[in-house]
Protein backbone atom coordinates (compact mmCIF):
# COMPACT_ATOMS: atom_id res chain seq x y z
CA UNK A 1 124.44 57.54 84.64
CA UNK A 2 124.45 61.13 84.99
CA UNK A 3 125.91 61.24 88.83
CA UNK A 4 128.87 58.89 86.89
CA UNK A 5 129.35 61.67 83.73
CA UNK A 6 129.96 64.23 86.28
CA UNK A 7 131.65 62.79 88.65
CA UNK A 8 134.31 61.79 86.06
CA UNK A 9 133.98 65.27 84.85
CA UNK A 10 135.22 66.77 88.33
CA UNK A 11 137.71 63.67 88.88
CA UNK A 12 139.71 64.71 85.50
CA UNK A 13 139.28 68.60 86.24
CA UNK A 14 140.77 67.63 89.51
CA UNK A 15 143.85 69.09 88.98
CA UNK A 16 142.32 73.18 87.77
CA UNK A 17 140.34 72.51 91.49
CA UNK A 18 143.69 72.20 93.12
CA UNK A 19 144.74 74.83 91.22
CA UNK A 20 142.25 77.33 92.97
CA UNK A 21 142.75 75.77 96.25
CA UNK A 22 146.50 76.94 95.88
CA UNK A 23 145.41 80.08 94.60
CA UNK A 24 142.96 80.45 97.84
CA UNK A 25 145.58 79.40 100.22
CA UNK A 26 146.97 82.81 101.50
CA UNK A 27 143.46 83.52 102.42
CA UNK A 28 142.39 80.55 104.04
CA UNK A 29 146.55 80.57 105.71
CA UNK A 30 145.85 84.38 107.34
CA UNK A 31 142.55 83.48 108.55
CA UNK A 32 142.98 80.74 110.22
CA UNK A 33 146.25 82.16 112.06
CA UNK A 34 144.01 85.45 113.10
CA UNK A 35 140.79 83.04 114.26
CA UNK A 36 143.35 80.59 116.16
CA UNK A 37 145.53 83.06 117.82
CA UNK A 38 142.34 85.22 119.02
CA UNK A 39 141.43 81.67 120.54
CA UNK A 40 144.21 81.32 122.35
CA UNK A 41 144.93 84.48 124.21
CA UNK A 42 141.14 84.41 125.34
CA UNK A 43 141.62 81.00 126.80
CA UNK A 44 145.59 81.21 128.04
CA UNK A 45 146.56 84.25 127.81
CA UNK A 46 150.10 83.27 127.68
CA UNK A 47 152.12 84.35 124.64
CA UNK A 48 153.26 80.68 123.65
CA UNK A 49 149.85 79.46 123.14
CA UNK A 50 149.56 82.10 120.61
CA UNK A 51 153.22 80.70 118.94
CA UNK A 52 151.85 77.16 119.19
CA UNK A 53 148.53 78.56 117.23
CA UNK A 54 150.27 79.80 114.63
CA UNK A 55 152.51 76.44 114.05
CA UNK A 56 149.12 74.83 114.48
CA UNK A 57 147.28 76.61 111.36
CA UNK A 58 150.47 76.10 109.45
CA UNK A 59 150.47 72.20 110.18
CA UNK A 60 146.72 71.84 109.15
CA UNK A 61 147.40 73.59 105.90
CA UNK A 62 149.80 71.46 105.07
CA UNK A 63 147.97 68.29 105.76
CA UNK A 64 144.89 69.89 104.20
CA UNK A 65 146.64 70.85 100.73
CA UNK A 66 147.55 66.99 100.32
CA UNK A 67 144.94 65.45 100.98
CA UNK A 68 143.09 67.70 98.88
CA UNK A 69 145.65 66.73 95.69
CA UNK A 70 144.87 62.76 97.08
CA UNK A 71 141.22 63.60 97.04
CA UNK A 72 141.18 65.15 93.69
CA UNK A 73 143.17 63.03 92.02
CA UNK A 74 142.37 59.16 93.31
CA UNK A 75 139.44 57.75 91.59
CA UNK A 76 138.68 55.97 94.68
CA UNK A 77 137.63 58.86 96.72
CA UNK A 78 136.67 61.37 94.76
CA UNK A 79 134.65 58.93 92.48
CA UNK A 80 132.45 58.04 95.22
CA UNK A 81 132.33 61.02 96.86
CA UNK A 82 131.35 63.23 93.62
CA UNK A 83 128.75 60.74 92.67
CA UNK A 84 127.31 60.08 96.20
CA UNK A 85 127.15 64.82 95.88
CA UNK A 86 125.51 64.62 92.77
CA UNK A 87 123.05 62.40 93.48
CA UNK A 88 122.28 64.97 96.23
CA UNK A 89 122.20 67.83 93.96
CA UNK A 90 119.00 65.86 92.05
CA UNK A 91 116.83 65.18 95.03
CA UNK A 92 113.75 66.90 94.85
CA UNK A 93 111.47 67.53 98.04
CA UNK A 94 109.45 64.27 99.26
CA UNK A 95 106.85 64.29 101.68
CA UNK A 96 105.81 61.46 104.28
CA UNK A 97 107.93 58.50 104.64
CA UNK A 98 111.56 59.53 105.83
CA UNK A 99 112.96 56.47 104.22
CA UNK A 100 112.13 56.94 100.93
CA UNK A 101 112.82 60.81 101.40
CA UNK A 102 116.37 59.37 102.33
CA UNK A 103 116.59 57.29 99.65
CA UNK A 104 115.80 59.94 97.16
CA UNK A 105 119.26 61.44 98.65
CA UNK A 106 120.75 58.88 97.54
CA UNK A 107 121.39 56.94 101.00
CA UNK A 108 119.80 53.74 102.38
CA UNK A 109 118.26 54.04 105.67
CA UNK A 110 120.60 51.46 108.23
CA UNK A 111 119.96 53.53 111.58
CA UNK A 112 117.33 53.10 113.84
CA UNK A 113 114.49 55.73 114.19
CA UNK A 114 113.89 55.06 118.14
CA UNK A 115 113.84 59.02 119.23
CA UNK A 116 110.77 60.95 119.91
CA UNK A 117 110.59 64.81 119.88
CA UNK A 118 111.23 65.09 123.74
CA UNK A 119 114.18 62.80 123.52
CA UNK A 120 115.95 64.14 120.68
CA UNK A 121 114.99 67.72 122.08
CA UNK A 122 117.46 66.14 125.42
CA UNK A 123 119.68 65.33 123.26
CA UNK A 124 120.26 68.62 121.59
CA UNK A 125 120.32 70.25 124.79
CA UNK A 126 122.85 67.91 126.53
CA UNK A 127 125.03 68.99 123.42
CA UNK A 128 124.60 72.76 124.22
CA UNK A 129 124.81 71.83 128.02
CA UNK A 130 124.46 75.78 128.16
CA UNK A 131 123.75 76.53 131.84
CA UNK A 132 126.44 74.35 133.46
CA UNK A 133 129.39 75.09 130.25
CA UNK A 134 128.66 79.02 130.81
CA UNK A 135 129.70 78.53 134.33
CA UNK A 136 132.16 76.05 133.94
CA UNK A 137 133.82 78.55 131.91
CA UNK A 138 133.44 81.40 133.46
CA UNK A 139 137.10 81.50 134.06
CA UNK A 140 137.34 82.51 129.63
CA UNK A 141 135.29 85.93 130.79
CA UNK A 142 135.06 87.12 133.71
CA UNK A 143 138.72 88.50 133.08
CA UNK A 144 138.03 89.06 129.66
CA UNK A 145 135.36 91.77 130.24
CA UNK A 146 133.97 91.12 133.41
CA UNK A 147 130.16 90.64 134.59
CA UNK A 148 129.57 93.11 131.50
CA UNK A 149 130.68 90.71 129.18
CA UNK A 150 128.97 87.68 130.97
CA UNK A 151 125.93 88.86 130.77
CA UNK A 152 125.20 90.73 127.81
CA UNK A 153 128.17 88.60 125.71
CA UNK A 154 126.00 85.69 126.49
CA UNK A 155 122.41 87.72 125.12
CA UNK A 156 124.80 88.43 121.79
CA UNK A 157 125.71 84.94 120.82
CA UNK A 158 122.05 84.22 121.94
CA UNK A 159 120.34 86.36 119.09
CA UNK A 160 123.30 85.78 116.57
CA UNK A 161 123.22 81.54 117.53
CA UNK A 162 119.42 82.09 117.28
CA UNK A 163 119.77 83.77 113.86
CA UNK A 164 121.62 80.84 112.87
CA UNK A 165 119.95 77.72 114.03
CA UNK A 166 116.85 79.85 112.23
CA UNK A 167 118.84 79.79 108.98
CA UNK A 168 119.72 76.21 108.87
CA UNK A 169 116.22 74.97 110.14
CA UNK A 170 115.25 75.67 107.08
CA UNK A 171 118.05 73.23 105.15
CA UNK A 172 117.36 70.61 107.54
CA UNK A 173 113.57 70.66 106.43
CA UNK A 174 114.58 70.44 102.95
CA UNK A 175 117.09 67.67 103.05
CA UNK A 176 117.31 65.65 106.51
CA UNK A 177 120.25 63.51 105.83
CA UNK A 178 123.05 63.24 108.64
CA UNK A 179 125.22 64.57 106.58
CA UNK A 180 124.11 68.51 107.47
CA UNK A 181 126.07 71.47 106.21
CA UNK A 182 128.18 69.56 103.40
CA UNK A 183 125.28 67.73 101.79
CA UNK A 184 123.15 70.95 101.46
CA UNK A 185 126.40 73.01 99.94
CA UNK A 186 126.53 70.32 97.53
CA UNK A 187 122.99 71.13 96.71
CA UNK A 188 123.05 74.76 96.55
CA UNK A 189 126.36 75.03 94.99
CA UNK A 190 127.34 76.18 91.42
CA UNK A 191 128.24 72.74 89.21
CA UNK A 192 131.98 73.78 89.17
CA UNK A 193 132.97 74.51 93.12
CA UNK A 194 130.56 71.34 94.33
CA UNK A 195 133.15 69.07 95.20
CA UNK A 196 135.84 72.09 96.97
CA UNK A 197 133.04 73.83 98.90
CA UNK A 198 131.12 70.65 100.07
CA UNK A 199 134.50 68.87 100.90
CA UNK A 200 136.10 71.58 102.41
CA UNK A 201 133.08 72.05 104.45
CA UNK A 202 132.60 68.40 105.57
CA UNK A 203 136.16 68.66 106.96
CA UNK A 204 135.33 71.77 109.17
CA UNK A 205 132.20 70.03 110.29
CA UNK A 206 134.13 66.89 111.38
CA UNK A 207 136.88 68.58 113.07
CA UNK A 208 135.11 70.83 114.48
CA UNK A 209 133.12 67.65 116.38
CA UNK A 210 136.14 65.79 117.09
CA UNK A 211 137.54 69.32 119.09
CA UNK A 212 134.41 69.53 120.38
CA UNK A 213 133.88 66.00 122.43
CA UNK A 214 137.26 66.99 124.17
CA UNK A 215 135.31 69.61 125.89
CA UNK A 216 132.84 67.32 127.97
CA UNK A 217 135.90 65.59 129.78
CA UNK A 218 137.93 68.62 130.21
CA UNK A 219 135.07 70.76 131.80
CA UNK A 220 134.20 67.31 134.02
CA UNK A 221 137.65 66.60 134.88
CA UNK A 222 138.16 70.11 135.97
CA UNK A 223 135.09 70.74 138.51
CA UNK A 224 136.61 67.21 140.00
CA UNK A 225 139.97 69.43 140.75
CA UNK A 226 137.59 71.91 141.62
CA UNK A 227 136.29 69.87 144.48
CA UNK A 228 139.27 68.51 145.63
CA UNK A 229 140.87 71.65 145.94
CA UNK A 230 138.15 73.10 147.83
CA UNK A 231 137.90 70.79 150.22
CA UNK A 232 141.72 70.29 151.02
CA UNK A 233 143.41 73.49 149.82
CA UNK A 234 146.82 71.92 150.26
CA UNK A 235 146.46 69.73 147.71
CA UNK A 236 148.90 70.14 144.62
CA UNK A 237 146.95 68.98 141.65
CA UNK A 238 149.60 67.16 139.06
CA UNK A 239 148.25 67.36 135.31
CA UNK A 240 147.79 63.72 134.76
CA UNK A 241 145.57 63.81 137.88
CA UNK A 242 143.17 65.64 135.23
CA UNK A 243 144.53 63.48 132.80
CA UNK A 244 143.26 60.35 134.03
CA UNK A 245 139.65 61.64 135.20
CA UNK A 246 139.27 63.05 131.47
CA UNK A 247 139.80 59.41 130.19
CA UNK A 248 137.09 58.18 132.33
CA UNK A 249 134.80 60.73 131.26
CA UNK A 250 135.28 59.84 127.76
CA UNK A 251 135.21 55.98 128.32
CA UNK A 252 131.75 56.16 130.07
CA UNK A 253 130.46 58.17 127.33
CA UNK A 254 131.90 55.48 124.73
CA UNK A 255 130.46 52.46 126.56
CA UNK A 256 126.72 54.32 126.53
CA UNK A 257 127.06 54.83 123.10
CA UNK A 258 128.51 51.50 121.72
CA UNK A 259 126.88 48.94 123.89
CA UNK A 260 123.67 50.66 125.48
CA UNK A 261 122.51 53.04 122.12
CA UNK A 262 118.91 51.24 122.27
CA UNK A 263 118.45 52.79 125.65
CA UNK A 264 120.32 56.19 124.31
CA UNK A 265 116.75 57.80 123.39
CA UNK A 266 116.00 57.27 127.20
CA UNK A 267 118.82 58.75 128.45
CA UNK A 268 118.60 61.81 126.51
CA UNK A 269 115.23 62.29 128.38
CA UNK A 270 116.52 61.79 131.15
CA UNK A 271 119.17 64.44 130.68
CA UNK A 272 116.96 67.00 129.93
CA UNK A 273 115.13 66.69 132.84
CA UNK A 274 118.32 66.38 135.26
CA UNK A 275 119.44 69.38 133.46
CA UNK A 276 116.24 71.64 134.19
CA UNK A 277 115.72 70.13 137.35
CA UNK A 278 119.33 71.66 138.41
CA UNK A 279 119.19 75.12 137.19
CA UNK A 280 115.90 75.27 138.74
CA UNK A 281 116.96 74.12 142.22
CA UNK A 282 120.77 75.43 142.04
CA UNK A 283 119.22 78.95 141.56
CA UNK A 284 116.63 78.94 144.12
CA UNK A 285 119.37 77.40 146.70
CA UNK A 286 122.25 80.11 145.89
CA UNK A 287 119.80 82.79 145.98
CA UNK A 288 118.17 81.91 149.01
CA UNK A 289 121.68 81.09 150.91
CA UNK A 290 123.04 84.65 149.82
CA UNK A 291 119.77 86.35 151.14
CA UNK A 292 120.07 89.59 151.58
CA UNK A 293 123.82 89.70 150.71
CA UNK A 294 123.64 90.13 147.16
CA UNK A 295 125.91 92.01 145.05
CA UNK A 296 124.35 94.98 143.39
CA UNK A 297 122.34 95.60 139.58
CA UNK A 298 125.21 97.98 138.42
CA UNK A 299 127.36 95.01 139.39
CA UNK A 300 125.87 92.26 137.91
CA UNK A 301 124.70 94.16 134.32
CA UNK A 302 127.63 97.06 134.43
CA UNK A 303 130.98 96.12 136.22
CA UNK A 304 133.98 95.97 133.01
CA UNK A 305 137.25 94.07 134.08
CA UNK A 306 140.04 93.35 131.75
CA UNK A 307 142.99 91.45 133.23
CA UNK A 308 144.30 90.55 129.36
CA UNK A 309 147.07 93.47 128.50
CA UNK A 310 144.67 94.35 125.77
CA UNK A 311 142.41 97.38 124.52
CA UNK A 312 139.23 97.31 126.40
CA UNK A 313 137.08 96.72 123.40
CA UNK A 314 139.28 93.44 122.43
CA UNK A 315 138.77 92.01 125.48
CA UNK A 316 135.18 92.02 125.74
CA UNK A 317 135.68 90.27 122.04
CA UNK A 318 137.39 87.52 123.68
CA UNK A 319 135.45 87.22 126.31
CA UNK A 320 132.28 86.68 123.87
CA UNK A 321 133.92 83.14 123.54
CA UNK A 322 132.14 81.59 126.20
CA UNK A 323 128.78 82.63 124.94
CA UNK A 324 130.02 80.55 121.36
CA UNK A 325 131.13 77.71 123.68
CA UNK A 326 127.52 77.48 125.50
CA UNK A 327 125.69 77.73 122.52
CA UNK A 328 127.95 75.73 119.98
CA UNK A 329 126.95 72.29 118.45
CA UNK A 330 123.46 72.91 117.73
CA UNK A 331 123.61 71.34 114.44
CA UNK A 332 124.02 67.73 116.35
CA UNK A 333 120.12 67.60 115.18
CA UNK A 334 121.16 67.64 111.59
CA UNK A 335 123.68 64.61 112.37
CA UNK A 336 121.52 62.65 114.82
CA UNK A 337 118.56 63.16 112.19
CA UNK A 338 117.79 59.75 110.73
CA UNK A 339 117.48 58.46 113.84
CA UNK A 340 114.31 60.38 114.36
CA UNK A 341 110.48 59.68 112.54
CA UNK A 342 109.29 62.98 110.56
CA UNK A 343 112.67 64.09 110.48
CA UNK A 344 111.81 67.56 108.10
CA UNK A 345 108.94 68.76 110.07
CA UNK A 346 110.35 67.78 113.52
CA UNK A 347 113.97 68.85 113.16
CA UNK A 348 113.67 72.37 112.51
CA UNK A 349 111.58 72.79 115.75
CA UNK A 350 114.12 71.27 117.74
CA UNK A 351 117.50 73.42 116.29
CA UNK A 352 115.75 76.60 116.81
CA UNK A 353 114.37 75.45 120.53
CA UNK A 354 117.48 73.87 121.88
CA UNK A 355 119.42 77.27 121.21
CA UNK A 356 116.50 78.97 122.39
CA UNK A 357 116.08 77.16 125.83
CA UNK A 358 120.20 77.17 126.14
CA UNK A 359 120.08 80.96 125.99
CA UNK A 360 117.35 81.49 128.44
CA UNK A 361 118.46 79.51 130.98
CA UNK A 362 121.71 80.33 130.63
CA UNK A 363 121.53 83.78 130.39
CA UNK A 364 119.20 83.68 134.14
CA UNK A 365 121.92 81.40 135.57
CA UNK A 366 124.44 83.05 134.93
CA UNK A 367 122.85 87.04 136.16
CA UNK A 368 121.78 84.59 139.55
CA UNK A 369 125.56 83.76 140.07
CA UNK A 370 126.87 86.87 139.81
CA UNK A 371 124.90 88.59 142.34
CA UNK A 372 125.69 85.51 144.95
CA UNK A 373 129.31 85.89 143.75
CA UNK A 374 130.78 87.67 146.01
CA UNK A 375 134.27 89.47 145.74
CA UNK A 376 134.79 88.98 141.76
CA UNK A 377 138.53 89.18 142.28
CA UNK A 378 138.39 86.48 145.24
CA UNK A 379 136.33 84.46 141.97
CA UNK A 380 138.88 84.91 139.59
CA UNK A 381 141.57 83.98 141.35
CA UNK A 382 140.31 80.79 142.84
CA UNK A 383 142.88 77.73 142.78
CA UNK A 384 138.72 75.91 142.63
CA UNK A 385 137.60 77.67 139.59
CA UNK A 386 135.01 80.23 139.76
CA UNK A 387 132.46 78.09 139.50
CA UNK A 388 133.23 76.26 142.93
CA UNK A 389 134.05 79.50 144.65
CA UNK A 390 131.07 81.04 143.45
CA UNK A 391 128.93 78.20 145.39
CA UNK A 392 131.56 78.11 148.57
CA UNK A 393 130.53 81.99 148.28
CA UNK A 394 127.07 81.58 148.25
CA UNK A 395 126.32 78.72 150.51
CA UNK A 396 128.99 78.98 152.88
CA UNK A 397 129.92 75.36 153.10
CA UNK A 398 131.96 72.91 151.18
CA UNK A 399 129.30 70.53 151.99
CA UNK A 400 126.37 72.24 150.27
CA UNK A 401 128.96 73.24 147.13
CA UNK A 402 129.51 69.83 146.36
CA UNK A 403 125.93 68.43 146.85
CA UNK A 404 125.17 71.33 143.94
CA UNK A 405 128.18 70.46 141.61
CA UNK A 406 126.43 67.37 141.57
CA UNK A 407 124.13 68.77 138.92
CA UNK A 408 126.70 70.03 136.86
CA UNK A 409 128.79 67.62 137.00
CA UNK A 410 126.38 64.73 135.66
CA UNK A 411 125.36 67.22 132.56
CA UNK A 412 128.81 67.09 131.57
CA UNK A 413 128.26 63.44 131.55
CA UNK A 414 125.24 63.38 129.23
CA UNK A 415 127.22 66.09 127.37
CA UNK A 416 130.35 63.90 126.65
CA UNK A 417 127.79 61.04 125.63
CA UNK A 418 126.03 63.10 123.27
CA UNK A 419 128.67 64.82 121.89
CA UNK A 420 130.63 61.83 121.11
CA UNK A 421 127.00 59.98 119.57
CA UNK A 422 126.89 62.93 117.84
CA UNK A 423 130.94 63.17 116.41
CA UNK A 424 130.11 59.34 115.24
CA UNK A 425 127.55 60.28 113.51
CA UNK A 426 129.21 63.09 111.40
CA UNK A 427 132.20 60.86 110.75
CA UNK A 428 129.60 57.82 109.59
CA UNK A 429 127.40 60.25 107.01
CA UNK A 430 130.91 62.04 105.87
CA UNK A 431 132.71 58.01 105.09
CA UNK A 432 128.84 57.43 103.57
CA UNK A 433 129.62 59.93 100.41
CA UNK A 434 133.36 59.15 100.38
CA UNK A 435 134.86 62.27 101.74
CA UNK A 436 137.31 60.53 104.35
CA UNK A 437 140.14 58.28 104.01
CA UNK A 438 139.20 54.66 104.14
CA UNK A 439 135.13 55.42 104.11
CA UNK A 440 134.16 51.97 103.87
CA UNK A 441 135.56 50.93 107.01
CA UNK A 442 134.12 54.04 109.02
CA UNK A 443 130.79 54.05 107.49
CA UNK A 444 129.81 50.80 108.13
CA UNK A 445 126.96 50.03 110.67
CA UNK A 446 127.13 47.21 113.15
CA UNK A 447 124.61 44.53 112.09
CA UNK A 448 123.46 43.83 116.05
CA UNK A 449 124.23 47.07 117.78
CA UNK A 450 123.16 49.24 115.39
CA UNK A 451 125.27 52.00 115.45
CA UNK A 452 128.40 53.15 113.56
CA UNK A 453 131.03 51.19 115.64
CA UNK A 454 133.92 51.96 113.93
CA UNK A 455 133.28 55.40 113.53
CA UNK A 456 132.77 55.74 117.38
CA UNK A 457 136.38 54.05 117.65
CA UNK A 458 138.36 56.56 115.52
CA UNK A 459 136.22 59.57 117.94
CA UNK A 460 137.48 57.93 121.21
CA UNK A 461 140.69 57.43 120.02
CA UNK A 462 141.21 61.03 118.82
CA UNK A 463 140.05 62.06 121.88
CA UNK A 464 142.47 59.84 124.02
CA UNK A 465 145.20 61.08 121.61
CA UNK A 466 144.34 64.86 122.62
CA UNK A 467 143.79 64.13 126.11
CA UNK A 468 147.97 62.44 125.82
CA UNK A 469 148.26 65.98 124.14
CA UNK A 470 147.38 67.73 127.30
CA UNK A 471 149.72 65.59 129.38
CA UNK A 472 152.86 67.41 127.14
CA UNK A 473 151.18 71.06 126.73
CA UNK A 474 147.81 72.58 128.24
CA UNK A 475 148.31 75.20 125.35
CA UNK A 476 148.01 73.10 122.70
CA UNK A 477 145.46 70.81 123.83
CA UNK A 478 143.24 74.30 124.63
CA UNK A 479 143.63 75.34 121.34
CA UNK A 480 142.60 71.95 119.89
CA UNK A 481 138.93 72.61 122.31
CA UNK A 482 138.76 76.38 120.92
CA UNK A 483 139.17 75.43 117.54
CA UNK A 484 136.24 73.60 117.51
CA UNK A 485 134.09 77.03 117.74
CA UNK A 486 135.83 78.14 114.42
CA UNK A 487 135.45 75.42 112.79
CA UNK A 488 131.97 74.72 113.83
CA UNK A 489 130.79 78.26 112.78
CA UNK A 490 132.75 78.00 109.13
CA UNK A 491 130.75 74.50 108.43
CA UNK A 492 127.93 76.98 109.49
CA UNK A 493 128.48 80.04 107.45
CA UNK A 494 129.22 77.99 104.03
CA UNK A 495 125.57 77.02 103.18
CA UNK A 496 123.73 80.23 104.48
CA UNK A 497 126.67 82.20 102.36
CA UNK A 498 126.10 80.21 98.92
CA UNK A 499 122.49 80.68 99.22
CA UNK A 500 122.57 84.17 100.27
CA UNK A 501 124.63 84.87 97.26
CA UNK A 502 122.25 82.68 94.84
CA UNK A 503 119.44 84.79 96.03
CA UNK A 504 118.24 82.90 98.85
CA UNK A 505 115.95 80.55 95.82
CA UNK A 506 117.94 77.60 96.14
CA UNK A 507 115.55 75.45 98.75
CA UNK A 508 112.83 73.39 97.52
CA UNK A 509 109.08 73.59 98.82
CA UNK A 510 109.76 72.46 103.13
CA UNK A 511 107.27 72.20 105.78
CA UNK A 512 109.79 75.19 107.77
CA UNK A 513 110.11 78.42 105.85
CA UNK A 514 111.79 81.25 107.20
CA UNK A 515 109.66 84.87 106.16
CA UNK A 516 111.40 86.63 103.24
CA UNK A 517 112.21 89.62 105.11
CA UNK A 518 113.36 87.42 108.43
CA UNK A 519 115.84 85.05 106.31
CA UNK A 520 117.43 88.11 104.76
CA UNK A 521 117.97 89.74 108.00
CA UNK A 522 118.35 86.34 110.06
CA UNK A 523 121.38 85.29 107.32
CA UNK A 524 123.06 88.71 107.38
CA UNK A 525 123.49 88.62 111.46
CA UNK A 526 124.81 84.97 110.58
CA UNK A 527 127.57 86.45 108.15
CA UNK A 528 128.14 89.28 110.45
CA UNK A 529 128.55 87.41 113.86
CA UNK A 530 130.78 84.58 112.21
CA UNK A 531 133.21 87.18 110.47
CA UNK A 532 133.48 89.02 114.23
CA UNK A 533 133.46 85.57 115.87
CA UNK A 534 136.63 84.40 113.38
């Protein structure tokens, strides 16, 4: 009864909510246009990625503003999606059985709990997939920067990323519902901006997934290119070459998840160890290969180069975006976690040690590649992206550089699966409290397989509609991909703000509490780095 008074209470206030939202919108206009256009010089460098950016942010306002009016003002959606929020805002803190902590959320548990620590630990790092998408990228830096901006880039987004995933941990051990950074603004919120922040959020948290499970077949698709250019360098690659091996990517990873998700748990382990097992031996083979040839310490941790028309300092900015890419997504715990038993005592430990493992490793993988690399500017320039080169440089054979892409390659496999389990997920919990158009049909659970079918349908066809995207303009489907860092880090900022600002009080007793001093320190660096990052 009380969920229903207030949700009718918001539903005929919708229209002063709009109101603000209007009032808000040269904000939200000019900083989306600065966050997308600093997006897309880093990653084309071309002035009409910039121009398509800025019709971009434009076109999402405008669909945003409208379906905010719909939202607000059909009793249909924002009925069930207020009540479904304020039924969150009334939970109190249960111990012990993760159903009936669910349930006191207001959600009935329909999602099997068949992942262990270790596997859902594989899972999180397959997301992250830090090692092999810092070097798949390395292409976003190196001219952006240089080694300098590689390297210690990388150990920035590391501490800030770590800051973070501290910072949420502490959510997730209060309230482990899949919904993640929407459900706990609608907790923490003030009565009055519940249903704009929490929406507004769970729209930057989707999006920001559906960007991101482009990446897996993009960064796949183009190591493939990679290969074949290396080993015949008079090949002309044609853009629905890449086309058609990013479709693949994407179709394996949809067949895993819809037909084979009671072996998923399994798989995740499995990509953990493939994914240790080949930074281990990729670094040991490089290094030994280059032996003694290796480029020198002033190199690797001091060398600047900015190919990018712009200031020095800007540059190494941009470059920072592949350290965001490698360590992005870390909040697929928070979505994947009522598939997991002792979900508030287990979850936290794996968001902090995903992003902690993803920074390690990637940090020593990448300071191993650069002094094998060779002639940087030969690596830049590569038609086979650095990546390639860098092994061709390192092992002197094409032979050898493919038998190592192998291990990259197959991560970005496991990535695209677990991204895309992941996206489902997120759209599932999101159509659970209302907040998308036609949430029955996408939060419904199929009765045999056990997973949210229909919400893994809408993922792979939003993905197949970017990749199409791609085939008409490599600028705009790039700044589709980078957008998925903004939007990512906004669904992150929004509950660490609101509690900051409430005096960091608004948590109930959790197994995972951050030290008072640490959580004031570890949620400034989270406000700082996302303000910089945007």
């Amino acid at each position: 009864m009380i969920g229903k008074g207030r949700a009718g209470e918001h539903v005929r206030g919708g229209k002063n909510t709009v109101g603000w939202l209007v009032t808000l919108v040269p904000f939200f206009s000019e900083f989306r246009l600065f966050s997308f256009v600093c997006l897309a010089v880093s990653l084309n460098y071309f002035f009409n990625a910039a121009l398509f950016f800025f019709f971009f942010s434009v076109l999402c306002l405008a669909l945003l503003l409208p379906l905010f009016t719909v939202f607000a003002a059909t009793p249909t959606i924002s009925g069930c999606f207020l009540q479904s929020i304020f039924k969150m805002s009334t939970t109190k803190d249960l111990r012990g059985d993760d159903d009936v902590q669910l349930a006191a959320m207001g959600h009935k548990a329909e999602l099997n709990r068949n992942f262990s620590m270790l596997s859902m630990l594989g899972l999180a790092f397959a997301i992250l997939n830090s090692w092999t998408a810092l070097s798949a990228s390395l292409s976003l830096s190196l001219p952006s920067g240089g080694c300098a901006s590689v390297v210690w880039g990388l150990i920035t987004a590391g501490v800030c990323n770590l800051c973070m995933a501290c910072s949420l941990a502490e959510f997730l051990s209060a309230y482990p519902t899949a919904g993640g950074q929407y459900h706990w603004v609608a907790v923490i919120s003030w009565k009055d901006w519940i249903p704009i922040l929490s929406w507004i959020t769970g729209w930057a948290n989707v999006s920001g997934w559906l960007a991101l499970t482009a990446t897996g077949g993009l960064l796949g698709s183009e190591l493939i290119m990679g290969i074949i250019s290396l080993m015949h360098p008079e090949f002309e690659p044609q853009r629905w070459h890449q086309f058609l091996l990013y479709i693949g990517y994407n179709i394996v990873a949809f067949i895993i998840n819809s037909l084979m998700n009671s072996v998923l748990p399994k798989v995740t382990k499995g990509a953990f160890i493939w994914s240790l097992s080949g930074f281990a031996i990729i670094s040991i083979t490089v290094l030994a290969c280059s032996s003694p040839n290796y480029n020198s310490g002033k190199f690797v941790f001091g060398d600047f180069i900015n190919q990018t028309n712009w200031p020095d300092g800007v540059a190494w900015l941009l470059g920072l975006l592949q350290g965001g890419l490698g360590l992005t997504g870390f909040d697929g715990v928070a979505h994947m976690i009522e598939e997991i038993p002792n979900a508030s005592s287990t979850g936290p430990k794996i968001m902090i040690g995903c992003v902690g493992i993803g920074t390690v490793t990637g940090s020593i993988f990448l300071v191993v590649l650069l002094f094998v690399a060779g002639n940087i500017e030969d690596v830049i320039e590569s038609a086979a992206t650095p990546l390639v080169q860098i092994f061709k440089n390192a092992t002197g054979s094409n032979a050898g550089s493919i038998c190592l892409l192998m291990f990259p390659l197959v991560c970005i496999l496991f990535a695209a699966t677990t991204i895309m389990a992941t996206s489902s997920r997120m759209i599932y919990a999101f159509a659970r409290d209302g907040g998308l158009p036609a949430s029955p049909f996408f939060s419904q659970v199929h009765p045999k397989l056990k997973v949210p079918l229909n919400a893994l349908y809408l993922t792979i066809s939003l993905v197949i509609i970017f990749g199409c995207i791609f085939l008409g303009s490599s600028s705009a489907f790039n700044a589709i991909v980078s957008s998925s860092v903004v939007m990512l880090d906004i669904s992150y900022v929004m509950p660490i703000a609101i509690n900051c600002i409430r005096g960091r009080n608004m948590l109930p007793e959790r197994h995972f509490v951050l030290p008072k001093l640490f959580g004031w320190v570890a949620n400034m660096v989270c406000q700082t780095s996302n303000s910089e990052a945007s």
